[in-house]
N, C-alpha and C. Protein backbone atom coordinates (compact mmCIF):
# COMPACT_ATOMS: atom_id res chain seq x y z
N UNK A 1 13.48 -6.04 11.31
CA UNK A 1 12.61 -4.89 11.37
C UNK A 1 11.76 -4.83 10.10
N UNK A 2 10.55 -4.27 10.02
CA UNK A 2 9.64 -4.32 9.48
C UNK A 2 9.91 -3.36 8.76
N UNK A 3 9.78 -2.89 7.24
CA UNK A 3 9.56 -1.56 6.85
C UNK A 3 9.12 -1.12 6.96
N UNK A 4 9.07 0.78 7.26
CA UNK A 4 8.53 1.48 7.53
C UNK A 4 6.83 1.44 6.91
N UNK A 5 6.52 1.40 5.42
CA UNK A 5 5.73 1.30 4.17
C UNK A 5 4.78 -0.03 4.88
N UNK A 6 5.68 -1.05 4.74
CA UNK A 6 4.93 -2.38 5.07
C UNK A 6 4.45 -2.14 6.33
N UNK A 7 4.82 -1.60 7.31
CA UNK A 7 4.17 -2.03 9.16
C UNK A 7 3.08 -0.65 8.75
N UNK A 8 2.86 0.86 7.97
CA UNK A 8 1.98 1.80 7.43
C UNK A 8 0.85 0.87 7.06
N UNK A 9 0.99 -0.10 6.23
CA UNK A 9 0.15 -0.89 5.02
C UNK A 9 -0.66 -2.07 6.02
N UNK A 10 0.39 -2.52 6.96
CA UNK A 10 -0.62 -3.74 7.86
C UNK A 10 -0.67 -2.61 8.78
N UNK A 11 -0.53 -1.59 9.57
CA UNK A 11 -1.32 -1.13 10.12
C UNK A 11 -2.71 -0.61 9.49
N UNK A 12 -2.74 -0.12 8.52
CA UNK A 12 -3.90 0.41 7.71
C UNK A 12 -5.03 -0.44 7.68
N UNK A 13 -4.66 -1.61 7.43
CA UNK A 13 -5.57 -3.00 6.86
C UNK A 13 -6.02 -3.54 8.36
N UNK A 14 -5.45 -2.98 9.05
CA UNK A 14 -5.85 -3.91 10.67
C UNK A 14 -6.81 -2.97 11.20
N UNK A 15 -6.69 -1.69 11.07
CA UNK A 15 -7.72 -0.52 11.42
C UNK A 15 -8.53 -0.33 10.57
N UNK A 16 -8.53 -0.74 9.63
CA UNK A 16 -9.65 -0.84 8.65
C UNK A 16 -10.88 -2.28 8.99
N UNK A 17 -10.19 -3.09 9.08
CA UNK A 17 -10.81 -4.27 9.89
C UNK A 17 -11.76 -4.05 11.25
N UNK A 18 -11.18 -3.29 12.10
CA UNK A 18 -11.88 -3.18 13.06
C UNK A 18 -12.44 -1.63 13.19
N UNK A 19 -12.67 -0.91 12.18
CA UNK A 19 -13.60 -0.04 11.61
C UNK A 19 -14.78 -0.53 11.13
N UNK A 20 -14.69 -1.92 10.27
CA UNK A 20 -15.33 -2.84 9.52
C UNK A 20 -16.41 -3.42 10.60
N UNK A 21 -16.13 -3.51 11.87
CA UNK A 21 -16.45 -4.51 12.78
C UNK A 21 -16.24 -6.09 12.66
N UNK A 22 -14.99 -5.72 11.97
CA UNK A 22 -14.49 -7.14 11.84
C UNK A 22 -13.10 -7.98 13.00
N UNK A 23 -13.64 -7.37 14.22
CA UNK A 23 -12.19 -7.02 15.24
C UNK A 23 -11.70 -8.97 15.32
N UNK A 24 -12.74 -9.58 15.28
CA UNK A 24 -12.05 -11.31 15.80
C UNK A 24 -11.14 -11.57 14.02
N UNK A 25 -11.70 -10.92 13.37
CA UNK A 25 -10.13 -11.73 12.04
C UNK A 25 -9.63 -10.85 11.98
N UNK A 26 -9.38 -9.53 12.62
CA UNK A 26 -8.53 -9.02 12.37
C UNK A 26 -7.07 -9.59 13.86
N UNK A 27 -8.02 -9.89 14.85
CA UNK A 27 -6.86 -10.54 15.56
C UNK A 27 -6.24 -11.76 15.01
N UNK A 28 -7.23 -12.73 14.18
CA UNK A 28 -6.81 -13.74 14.16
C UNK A 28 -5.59 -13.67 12.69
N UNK A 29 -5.64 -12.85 11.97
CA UNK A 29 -5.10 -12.22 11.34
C UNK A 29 -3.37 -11.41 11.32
N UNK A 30 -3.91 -10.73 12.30
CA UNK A 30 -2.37 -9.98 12.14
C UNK A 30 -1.49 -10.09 13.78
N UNK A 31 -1.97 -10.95 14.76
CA UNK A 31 -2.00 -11.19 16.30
C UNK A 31 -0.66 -12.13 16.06
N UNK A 32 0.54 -12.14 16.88
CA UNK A 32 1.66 -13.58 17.16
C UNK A 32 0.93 -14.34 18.08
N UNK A 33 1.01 -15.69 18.21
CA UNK A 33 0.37 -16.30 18.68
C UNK A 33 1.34 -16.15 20.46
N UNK A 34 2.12 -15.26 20.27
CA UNK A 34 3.11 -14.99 21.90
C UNK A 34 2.46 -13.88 22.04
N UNK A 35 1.37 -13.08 21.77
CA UNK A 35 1.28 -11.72 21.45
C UNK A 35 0.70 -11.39 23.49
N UNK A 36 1.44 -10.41 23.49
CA UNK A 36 0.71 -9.99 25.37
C UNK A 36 0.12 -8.28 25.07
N UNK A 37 -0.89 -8.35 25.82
CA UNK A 37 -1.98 -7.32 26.12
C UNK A 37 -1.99 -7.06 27.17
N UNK A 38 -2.37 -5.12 27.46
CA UNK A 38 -2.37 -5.02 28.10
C UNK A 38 -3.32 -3.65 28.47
N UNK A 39 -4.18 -3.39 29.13
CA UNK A 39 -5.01 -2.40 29.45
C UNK A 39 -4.05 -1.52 30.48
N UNK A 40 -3.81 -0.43 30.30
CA UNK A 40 -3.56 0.73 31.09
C UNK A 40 -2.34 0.05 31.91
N UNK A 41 -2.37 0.23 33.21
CA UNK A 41 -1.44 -0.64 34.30
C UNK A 41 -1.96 -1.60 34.64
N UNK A 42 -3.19 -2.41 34.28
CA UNK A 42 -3.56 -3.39 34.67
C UNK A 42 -2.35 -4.41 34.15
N UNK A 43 -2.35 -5.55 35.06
CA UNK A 43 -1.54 -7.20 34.60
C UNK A 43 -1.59 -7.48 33.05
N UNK A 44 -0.62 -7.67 32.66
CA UNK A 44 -0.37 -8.19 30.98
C UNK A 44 -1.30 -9.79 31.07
N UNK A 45 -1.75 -9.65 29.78
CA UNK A 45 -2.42 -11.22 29.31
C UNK A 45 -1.42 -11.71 28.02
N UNK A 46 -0.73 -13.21 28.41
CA UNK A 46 -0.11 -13.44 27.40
C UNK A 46 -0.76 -14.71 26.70
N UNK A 47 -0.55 -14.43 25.74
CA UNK A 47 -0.74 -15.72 24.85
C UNK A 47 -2.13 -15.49 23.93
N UNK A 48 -1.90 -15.54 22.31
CA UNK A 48 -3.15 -15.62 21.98
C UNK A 48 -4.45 -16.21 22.13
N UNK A 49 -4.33 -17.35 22.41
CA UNK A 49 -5.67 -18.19 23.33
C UNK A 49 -6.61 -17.00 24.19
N UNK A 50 -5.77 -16.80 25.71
CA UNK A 50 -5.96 -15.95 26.66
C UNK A 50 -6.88 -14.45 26.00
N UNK A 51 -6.16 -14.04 24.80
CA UNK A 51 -6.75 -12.78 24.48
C UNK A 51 -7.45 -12.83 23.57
N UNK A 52 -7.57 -13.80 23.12
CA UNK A 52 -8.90 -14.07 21.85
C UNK A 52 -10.02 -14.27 22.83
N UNK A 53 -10.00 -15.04 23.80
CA UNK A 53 -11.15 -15.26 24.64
C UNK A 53 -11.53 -13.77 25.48
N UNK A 54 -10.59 -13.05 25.81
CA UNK A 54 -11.20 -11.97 26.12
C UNK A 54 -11.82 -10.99 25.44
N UNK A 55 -11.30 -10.86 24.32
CA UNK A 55 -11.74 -10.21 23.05
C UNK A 55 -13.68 -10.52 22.60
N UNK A 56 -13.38 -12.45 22.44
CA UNK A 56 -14.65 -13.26 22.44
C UNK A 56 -15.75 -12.43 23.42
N UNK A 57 -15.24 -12.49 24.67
CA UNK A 57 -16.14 -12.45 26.05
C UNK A 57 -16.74 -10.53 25.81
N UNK A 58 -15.84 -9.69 24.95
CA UNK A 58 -16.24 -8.82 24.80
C UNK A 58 -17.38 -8.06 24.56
N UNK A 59 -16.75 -9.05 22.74
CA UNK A 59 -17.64 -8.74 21.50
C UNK A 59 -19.19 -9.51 22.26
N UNK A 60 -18.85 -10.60 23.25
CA UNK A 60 -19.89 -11.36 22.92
C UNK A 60 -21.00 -10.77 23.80
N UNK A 61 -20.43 -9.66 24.61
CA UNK A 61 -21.30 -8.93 25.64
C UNK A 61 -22.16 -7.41 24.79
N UNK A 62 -21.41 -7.54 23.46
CA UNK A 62 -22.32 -6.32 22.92
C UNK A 62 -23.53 -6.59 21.83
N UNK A 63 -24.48 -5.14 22.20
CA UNK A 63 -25.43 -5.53 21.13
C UNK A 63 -24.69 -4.62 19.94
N UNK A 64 -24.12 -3.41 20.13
CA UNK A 64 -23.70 -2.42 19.22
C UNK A 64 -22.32 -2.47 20.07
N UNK A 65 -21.30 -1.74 18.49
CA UNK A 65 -20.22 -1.52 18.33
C UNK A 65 -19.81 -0.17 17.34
N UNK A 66 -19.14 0.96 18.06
CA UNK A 66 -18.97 1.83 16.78
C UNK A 66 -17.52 2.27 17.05
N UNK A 67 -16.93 2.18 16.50
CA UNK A 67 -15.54 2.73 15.79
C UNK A 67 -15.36 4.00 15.18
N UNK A 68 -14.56 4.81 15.94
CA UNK A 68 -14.26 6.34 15.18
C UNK A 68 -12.66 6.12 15.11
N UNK A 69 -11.57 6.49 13.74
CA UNK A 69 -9.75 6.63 14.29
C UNK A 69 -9.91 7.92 13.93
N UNK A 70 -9.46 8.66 14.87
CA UNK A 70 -8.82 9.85 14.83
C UNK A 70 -7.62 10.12 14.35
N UNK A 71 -6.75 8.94 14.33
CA UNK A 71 -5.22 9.43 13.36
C UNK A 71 -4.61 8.18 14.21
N UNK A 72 -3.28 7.97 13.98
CA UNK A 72 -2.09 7.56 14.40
C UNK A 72 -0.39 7.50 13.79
N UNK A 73 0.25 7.14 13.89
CA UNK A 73 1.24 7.34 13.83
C UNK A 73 2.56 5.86 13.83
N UNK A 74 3.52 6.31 12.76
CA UNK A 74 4.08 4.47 12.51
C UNK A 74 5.61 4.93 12.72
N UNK A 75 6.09 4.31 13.67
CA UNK A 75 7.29 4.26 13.63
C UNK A 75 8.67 2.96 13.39
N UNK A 76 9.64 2.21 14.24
CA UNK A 76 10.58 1.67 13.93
C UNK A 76 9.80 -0.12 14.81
N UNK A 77 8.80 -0.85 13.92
CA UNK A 77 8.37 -1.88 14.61
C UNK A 77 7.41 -1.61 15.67
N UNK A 78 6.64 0.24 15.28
CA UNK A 78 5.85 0.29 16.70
C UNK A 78 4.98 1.40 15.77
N UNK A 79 3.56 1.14 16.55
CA UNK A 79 2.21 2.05 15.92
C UNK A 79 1.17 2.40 16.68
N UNK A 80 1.18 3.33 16.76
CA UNK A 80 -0.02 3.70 17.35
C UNK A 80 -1.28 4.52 16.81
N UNK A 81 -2.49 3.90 17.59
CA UNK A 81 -3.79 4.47 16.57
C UNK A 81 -4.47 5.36 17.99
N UNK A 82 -5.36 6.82 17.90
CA UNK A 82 -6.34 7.00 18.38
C UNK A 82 -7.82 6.73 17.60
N UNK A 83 -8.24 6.12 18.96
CA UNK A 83 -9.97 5.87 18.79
C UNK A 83 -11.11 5.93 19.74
N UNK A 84 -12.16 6.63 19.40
CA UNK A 84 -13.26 6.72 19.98
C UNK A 84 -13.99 5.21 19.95
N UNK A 85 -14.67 4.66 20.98
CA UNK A 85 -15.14 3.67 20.94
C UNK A 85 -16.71 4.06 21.68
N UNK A 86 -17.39 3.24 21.11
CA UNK A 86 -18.94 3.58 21.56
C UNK A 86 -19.58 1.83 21.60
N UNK A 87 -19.42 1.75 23.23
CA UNK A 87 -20.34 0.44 23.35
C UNK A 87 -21.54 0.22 23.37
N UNK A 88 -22.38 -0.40 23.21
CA UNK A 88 -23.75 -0.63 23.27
C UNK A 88 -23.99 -2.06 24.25
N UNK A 89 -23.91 -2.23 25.41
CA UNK A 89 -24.23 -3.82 25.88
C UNK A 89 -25.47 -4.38 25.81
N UNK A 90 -25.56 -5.22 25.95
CA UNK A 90 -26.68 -6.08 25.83
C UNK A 90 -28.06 -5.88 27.12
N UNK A 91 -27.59 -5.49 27.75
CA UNK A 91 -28.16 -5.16 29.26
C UNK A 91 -28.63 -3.72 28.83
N UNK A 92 -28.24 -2.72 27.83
CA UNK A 92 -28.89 -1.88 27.41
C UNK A 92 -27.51 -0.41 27.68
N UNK A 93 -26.58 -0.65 28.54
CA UNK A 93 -25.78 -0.06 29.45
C UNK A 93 -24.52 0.91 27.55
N UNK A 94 -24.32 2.04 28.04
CA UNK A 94 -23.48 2.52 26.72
C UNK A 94 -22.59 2.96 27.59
N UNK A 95 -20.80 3.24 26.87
CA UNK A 95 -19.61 3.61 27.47
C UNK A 95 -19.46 4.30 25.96
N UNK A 96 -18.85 5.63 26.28
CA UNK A 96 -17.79 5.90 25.01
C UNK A 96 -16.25 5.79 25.53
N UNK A 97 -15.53 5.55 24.68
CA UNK A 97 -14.19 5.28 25.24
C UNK A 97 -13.40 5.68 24.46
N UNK A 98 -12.32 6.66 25.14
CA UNK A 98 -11.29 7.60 24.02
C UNK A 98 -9.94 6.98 24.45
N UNK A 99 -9.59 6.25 23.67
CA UNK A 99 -8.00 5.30 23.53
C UNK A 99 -7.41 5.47 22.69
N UNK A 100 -6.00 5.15 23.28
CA UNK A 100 -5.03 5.07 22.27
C UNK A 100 -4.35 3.53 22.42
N UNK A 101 -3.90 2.99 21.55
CA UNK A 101 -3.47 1.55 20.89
C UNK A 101 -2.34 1.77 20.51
N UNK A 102 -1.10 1.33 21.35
CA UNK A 102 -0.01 1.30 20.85
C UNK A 102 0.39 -0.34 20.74
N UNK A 103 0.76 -0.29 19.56
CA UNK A 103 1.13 -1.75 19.28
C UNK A 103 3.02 -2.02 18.54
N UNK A 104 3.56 -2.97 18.86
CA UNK A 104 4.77 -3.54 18.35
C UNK A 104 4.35 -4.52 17.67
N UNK A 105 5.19 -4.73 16.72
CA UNK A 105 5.28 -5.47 15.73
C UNK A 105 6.78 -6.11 15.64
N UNK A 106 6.61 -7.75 14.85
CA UNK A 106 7.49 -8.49 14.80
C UNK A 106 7.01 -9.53 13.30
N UNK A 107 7.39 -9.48 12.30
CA UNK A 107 7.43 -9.88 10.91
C UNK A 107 6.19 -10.54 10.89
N UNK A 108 5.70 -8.73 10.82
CA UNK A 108 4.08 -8.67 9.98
C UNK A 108 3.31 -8.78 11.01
N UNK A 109 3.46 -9.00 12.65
CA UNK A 109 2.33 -9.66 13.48
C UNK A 109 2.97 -9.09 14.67
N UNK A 110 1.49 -8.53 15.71
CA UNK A 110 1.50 -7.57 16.33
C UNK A 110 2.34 -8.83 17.44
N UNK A 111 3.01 -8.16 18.64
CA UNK A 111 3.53 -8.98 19.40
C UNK A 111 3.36 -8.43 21.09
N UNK A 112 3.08 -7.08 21.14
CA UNK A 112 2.83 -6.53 22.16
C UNK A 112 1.70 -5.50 21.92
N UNK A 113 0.13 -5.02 22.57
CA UNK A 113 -0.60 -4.03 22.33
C UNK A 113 -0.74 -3.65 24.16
N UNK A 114 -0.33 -2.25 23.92
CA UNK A 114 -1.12 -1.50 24.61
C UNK A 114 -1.80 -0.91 25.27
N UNK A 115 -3.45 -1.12 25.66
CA UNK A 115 -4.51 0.23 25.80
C UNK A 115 -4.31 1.13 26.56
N UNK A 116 -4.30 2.65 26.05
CA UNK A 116 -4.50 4.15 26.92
C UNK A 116 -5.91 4.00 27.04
N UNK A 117 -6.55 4.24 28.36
CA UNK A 117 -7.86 4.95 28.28
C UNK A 117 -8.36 5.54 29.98
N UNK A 118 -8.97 6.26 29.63
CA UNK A 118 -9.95 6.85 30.94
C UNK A 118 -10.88 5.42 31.30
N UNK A 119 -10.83 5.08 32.24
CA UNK A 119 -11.64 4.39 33.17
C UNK A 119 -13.18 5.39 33.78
């Protein structure tokens, strides 16, 4: 198990990253390479490959990106962040998106995430 302080400190630095608009090193960064994702009830994606490319296919669909955290919260190997998200696509098309990110952790590196959001 992670300390409480330490999983506070890499959570901090990982939301700071993708505040930064720095979201691809922050996966490549603090992500297990077993790490599985997961949107709402949609099907889990495992494997970092799999979710870097979706991540890729994301970022690579936007012209703008904005980041708001509203707070979160650190508990025993598990964290969660709220965030406002504001897309901009390339096609001209905008979404705001109010999520929450719950993530597990396994020595230092996320191993399971998450996403809450309204569709």
């Amino acid at each position: 198990m992670t300390e409480s302080s330490d999983l506070a400190a890499l959570e901090a630095e990982l939301n700071r990253m993708l505040l930064d608009g720095e979201a691809l090193a922050a996966f490549e960064a603090f992500y297990a390479d077993d790490v599985v994702m997961q949107e709402n009830s949609d099907p889990p994606v495992a494997g970092k490959e799999a979710n870097r490319q979706r991540e890729q296919d994301l970022l690579g669909s936007l012209a703008a990106f904005e980041a708001e955290l509203l707070g979160g919260a650190v508990g025993d190997d598990l964290t969660y962040s709220e965030w406002i998200y504001t897309f901009t696509f390339r096609n001209g098309d905008r979404q705001r998106l109010h999520e929450v990110s719950a993530r597990r952790w396994r020595d230092g590196k996320v191993i399971h995430e998450r996403f809450y959001f309204d569709r």
